[in-house]
PDB file of N, CA and C in Angstrom:
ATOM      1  N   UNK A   1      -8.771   7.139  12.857  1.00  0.00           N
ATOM      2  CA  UNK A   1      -8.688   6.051  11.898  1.00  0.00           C
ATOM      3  C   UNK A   1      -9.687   4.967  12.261  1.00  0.00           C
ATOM      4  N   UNK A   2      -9.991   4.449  10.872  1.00  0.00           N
ATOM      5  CA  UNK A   2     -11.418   3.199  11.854  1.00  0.00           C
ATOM      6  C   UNK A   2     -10.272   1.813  12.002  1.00  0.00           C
ATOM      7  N   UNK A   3     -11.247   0.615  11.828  1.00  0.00           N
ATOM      8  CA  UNK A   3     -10.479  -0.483  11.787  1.00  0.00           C
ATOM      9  C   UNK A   3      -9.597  -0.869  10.394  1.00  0.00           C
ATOM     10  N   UNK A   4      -8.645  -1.286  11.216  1.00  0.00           N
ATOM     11  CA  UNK A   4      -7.298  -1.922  10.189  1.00  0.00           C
ATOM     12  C   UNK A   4      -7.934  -2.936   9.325  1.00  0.00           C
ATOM     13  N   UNK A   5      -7.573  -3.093   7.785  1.00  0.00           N
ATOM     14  CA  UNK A   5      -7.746  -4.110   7.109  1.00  0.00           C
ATOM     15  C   UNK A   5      -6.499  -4.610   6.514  1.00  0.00           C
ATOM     16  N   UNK A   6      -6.622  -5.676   6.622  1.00  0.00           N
ATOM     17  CA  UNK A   6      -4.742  -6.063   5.877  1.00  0.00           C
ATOM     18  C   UNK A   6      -5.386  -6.475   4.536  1.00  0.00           C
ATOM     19  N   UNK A   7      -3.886  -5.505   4.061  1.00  0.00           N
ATOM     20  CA  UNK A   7      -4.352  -5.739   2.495  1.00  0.00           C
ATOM     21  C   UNK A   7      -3.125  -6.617   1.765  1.00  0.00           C
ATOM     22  N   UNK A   8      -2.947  -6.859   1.029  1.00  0.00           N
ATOM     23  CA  UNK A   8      -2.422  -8.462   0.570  1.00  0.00           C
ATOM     24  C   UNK A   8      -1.596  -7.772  -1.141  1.00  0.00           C
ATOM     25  N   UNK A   9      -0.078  -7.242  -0.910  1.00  0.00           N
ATOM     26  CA  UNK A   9       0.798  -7.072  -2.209  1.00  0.00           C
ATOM     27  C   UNK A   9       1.755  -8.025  -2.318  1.00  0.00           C
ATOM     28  N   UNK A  10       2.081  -7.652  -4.192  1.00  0.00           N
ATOM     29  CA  UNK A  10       3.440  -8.661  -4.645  1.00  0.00           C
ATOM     30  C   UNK A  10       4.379  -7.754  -3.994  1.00  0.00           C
ATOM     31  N   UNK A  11       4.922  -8.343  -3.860  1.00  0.00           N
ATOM     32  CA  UNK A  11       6.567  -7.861  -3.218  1.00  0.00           C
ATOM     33  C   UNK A  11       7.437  -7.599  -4.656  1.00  0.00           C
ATOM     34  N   UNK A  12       7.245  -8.066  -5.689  1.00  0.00           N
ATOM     35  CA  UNK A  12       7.717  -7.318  -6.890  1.00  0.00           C
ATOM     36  C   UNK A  12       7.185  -6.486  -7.679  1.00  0.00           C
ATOM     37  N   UNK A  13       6.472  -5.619  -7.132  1.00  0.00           N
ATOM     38  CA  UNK A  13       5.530  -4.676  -7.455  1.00  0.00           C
ATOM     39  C   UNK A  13       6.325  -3.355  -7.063  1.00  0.00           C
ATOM     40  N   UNK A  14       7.180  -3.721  -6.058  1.00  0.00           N
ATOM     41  CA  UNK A  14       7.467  -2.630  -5.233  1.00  0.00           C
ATOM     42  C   UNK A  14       8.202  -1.579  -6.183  1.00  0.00           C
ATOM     43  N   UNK A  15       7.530  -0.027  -6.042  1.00  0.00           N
ATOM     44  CA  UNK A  15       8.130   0.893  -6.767  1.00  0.00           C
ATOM     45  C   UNK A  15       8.287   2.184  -5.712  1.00  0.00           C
ATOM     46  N   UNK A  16       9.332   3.169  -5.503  1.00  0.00           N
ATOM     47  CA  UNK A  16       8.911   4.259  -5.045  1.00  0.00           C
ATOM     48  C   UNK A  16       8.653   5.513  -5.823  1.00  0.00           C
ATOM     49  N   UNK A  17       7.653   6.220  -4.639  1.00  0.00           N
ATOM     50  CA  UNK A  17       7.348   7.334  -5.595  1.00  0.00           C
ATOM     51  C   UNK A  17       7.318   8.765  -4.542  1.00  0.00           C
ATOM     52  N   UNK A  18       6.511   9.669  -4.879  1.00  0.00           N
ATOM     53  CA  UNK A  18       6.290  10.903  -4.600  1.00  0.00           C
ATOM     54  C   UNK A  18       4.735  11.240  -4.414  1.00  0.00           C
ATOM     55  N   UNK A  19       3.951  11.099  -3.517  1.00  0.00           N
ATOM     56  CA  UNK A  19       2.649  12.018  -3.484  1.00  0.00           C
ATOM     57  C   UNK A  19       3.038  13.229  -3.739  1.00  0.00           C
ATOM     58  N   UNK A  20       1.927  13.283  -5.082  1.00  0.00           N
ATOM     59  CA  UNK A  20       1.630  14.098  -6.240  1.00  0.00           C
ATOM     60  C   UNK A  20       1.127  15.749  -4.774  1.00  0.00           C
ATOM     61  N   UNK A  21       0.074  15.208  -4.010  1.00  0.00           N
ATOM     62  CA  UNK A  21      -0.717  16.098  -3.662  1.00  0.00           C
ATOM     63  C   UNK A  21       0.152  16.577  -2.247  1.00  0.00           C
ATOM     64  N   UNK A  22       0.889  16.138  -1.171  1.00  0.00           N
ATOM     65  CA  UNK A  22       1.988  16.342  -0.107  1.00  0.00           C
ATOM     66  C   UNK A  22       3.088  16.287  -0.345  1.00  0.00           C
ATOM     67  N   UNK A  23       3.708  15.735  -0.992  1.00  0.00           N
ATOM     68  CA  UNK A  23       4.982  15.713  -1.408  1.00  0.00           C
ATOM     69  C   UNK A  23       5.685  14.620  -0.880  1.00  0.00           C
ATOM     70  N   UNK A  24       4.934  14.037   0.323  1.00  0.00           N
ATOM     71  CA  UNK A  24       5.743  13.006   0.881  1.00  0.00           C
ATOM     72  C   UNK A  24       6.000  11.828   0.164  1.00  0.00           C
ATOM     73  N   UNK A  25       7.385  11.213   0.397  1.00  0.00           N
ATOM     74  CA  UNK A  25       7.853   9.978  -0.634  1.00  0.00           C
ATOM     75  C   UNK A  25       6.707   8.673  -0.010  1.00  0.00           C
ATOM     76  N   UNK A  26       6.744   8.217  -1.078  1.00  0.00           N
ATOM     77  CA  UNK A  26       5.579   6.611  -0.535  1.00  0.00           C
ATOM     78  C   UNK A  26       5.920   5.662  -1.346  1.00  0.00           C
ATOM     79  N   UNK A  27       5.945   4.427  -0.777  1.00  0.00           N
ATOM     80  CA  UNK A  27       5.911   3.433  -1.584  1.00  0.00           C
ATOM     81  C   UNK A  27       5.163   2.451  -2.319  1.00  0.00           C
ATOM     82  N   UNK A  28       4.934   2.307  -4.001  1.00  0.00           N
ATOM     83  CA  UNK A  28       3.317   1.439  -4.316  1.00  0.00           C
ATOM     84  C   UNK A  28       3.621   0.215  -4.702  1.00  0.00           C
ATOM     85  N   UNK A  29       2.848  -0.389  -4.116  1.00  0.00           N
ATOM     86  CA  UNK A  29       2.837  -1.678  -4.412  1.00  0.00           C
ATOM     87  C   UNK A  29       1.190  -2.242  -4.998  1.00  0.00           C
ATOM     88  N   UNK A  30       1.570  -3.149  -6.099  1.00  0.00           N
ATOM     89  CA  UNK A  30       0.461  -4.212  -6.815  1.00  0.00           C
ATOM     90  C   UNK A  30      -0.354  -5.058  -6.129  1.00  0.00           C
ATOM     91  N   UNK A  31      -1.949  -4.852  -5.370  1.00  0.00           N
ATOM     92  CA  UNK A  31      -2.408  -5.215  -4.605  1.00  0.00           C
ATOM     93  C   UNK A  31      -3.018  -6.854  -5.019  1.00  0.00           C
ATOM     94  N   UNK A  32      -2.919  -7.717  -4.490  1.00  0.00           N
ATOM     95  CA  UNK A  32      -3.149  -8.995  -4.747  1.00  0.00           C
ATOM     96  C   UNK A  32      -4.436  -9.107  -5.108  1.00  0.00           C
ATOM     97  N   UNK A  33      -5.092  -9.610  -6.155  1.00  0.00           N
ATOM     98  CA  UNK A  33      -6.835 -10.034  -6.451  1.00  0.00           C
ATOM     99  C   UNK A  33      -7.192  -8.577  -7.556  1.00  0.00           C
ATOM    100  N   UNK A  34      -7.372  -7.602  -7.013  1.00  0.00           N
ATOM    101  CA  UNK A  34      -7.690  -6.705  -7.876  1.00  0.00           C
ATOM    102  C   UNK A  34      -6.807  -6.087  -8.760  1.00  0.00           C
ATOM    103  N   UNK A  35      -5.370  -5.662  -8.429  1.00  0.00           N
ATOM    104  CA  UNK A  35      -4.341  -5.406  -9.760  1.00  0.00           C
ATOM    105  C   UNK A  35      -3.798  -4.426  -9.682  1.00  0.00           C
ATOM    106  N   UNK A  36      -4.948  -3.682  -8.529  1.00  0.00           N
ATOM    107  CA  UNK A  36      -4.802  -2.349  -8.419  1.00  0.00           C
ATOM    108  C   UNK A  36      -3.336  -1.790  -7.489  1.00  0.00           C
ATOM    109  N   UNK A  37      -2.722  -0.553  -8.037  1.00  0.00           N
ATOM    110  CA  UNK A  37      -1.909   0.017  -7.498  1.00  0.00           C
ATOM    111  C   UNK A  37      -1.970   0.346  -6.281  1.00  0.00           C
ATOM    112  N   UNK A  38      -1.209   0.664  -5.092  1.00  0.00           N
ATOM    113  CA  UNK A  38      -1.827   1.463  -3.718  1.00  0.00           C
ATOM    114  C   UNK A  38      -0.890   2.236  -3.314  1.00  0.00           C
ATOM    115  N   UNK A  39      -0.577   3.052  -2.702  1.00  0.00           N
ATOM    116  CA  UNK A  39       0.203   4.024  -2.278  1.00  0.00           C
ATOM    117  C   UNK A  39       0.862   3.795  -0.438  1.00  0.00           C
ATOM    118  N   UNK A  40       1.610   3.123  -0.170  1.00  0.00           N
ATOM    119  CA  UNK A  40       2.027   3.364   1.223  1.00  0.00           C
ATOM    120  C   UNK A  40       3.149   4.308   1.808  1.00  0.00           C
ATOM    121  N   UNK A  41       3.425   4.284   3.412  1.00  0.00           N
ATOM    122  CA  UNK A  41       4.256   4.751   3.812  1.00  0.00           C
ATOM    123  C   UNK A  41       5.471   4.033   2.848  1.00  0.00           C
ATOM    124  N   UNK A  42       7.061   4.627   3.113  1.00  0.00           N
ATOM    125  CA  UNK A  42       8.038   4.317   2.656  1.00  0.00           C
ATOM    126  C   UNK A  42       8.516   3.016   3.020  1.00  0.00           C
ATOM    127  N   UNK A  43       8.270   2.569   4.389  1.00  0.00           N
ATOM    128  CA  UNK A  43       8.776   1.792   4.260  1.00  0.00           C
ATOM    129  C   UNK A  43       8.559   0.594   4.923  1.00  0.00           C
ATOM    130  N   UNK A  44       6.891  -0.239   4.603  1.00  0.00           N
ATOM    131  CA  UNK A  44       5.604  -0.467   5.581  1.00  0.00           C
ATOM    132  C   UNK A  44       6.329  -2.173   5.762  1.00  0.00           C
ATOM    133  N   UNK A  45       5.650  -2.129   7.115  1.00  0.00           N
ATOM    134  CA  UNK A  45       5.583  -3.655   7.553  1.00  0.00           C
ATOM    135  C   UNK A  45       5.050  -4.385   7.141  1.00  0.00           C
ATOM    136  N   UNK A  46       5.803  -5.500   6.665  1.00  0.00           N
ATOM    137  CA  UNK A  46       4.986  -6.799   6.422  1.00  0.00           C
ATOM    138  C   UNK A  46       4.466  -7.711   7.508  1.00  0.00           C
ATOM    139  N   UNK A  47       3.244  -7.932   7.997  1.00  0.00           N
ATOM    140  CA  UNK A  47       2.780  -8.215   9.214  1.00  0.00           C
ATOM    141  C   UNK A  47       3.022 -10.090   8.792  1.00  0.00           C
ATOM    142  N   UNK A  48       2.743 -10.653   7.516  1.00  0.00           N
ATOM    143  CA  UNK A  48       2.888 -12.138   7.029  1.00  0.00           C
ATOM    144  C   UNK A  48       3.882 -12.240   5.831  1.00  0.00           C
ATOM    145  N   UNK A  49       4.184 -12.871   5.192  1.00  0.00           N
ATOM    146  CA  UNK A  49       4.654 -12.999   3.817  1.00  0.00           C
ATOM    147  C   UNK A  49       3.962 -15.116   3.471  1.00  0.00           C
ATOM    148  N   UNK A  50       4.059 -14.998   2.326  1.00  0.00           N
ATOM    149  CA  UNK A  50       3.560 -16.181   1.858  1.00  0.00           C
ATOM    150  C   UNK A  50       3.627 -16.478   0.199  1.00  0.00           C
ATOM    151  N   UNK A  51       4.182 -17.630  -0.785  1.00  0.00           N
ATOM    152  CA  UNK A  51       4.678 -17.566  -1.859  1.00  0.00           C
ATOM    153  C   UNK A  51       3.106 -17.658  -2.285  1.00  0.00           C
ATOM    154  N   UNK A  52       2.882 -17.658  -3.756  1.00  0.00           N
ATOM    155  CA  UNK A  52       1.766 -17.827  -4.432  1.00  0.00           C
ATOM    156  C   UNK A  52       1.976 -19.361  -4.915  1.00  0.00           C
ATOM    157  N   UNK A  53       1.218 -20.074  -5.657  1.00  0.00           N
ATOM    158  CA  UNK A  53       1.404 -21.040  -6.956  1.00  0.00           C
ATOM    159  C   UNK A  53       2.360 -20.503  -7.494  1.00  0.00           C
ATOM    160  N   UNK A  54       2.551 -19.778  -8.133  1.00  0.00           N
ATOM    161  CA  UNK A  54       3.754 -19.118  -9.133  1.00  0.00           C
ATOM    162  C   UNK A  54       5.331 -18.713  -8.468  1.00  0.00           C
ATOM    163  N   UNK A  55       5.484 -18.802  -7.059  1.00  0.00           N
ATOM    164  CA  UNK A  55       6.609 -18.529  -5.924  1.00  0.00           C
ATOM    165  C   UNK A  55       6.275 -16.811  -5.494  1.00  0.00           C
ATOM    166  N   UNK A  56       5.602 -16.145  -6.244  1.00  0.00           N
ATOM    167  CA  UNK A  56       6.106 -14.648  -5.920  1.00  0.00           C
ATOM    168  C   UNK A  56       5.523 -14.760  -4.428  1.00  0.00           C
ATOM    169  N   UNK A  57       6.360 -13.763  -4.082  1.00  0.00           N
ATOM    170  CA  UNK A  57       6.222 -13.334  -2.524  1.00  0.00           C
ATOM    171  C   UNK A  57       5.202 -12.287  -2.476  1.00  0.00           C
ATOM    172  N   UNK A  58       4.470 -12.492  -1.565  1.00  0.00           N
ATOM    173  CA  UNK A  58       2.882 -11.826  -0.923  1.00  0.00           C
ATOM    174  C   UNK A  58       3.751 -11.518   0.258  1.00  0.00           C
ATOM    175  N   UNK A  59       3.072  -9.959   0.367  1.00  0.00           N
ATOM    176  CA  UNK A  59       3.408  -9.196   1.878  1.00  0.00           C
ATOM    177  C   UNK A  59       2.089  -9.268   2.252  1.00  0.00           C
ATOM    178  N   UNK A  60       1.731  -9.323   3.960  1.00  0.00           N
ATOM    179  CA  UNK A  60       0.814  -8.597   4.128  1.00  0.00           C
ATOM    180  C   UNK A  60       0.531  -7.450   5.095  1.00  0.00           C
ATOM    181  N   UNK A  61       0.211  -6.299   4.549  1.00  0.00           N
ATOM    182  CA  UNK A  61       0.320  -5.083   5.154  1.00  0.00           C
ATOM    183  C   UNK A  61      -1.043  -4.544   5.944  1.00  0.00           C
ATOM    184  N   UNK A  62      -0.728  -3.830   6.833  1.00  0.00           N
ATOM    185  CA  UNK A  62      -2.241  -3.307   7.534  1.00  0.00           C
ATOM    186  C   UNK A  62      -2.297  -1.879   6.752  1.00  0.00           C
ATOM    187  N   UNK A  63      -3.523  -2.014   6.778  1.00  0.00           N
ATOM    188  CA  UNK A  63      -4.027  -0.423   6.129  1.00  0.00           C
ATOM    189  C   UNK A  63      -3.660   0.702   6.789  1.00  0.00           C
ATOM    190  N   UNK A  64      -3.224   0.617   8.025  1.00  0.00           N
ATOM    191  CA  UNK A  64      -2.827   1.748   8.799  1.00  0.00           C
ATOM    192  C   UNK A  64      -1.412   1.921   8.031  1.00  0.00           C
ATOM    193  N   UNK A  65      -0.813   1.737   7.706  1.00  0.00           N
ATOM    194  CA  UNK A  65       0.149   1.787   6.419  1.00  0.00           C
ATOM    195  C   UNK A  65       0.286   2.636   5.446  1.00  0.00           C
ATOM    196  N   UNK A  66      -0.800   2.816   5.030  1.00  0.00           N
ATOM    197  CA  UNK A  66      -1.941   3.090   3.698  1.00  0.00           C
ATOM    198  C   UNK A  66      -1.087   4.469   3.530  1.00  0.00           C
ATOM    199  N   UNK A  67      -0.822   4.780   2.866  1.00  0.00           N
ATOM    200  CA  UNK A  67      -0.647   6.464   2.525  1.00  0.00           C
ATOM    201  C   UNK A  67      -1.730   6.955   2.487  1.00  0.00           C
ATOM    202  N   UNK A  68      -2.802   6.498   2.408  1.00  0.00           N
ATOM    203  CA  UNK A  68      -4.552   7.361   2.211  1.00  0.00           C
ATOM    204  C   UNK A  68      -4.469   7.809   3.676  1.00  0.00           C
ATOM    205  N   UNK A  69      -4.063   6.560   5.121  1.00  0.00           N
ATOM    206  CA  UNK A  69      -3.855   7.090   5.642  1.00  0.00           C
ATOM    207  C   UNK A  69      -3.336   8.486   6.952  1.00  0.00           C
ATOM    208  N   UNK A  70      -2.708   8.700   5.989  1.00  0.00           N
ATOM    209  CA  UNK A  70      -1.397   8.963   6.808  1.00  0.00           C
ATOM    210  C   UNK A  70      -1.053  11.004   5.675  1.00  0.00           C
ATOM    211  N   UNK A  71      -1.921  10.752   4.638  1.00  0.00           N
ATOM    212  CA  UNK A  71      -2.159  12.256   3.594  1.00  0.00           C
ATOM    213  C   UNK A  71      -2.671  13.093   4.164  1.00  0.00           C
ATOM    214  N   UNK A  72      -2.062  14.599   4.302  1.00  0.00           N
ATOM    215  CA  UNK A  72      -2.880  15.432   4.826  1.00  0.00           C
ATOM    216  C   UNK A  72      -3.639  16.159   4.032  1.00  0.00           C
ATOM    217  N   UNK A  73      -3.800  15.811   2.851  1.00  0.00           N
ATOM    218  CA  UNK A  73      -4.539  15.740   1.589  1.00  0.00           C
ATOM    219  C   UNK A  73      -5.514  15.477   1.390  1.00  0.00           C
ATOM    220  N   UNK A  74      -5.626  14.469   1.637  1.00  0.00           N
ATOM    221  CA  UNK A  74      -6.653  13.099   1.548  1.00  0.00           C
ATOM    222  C   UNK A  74      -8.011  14.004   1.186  1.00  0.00           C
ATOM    223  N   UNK A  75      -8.349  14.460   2.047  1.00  0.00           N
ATOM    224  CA  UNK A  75      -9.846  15.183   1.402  1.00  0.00           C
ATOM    225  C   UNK A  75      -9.873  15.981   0.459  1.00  0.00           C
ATOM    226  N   UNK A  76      -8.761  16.001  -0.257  1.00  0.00           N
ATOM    227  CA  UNK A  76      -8.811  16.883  -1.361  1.00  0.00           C
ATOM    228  C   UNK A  76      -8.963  16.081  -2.419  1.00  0.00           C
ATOM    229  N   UNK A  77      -8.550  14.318  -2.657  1.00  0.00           N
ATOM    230  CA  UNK A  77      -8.459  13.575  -3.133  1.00  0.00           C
ATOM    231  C   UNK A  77      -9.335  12.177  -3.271  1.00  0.00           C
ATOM    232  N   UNK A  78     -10.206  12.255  -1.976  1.00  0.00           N
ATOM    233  CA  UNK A  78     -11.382  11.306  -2.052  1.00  0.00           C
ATOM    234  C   UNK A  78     -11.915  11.078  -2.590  1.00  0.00           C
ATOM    235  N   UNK A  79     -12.400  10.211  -3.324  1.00  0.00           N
ATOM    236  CA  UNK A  79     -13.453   9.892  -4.323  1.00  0.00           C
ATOM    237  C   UNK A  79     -14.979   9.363  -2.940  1.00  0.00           C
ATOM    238  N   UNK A  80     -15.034   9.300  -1.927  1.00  0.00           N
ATOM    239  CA  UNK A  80     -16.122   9.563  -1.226  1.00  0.00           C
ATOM    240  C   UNK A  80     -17.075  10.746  -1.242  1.00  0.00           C
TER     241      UNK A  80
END
């Protein structure tokens, strides 16, 4: 794995699901700034939390987290 980046979700985003491509359960959450969906372990650490202007609660998670991570898939699924 290279270096950790903490990546920054709503905490009411939180949905669980199923990787489509392992089967393993993961949990996605609504990534702060871009909108975009992400896929984590089930049941990832919040390393900070912090409200917005608006109150919602911000987690912040390390990428080692990441279900991209952690897929034994993953190269089947890269867009690299």
């Amino acid at each position: 794995m290279g270096k950790a980046v903490m990546l920054h979700v709503y905490d009411d985003t939180r949905v669980s699901g199923v990787c489509w491509r392992c089967g393993d359960p993961l949990t996605w959450f609504e990534l702060v700034g871009s909108g975009k969906r992400h896929p984590f372990v089930v049941d990832p650490v919040y390393l900070t939390t912090r409200h917005d202007e608006n109150r919602r609660l911000i987690g912040t998670i390390s990428s080692d987290d990441s279900h991209f991570a952690h897929c034994p898939q993953s190269q089947s699924w890269s867009r690299k």
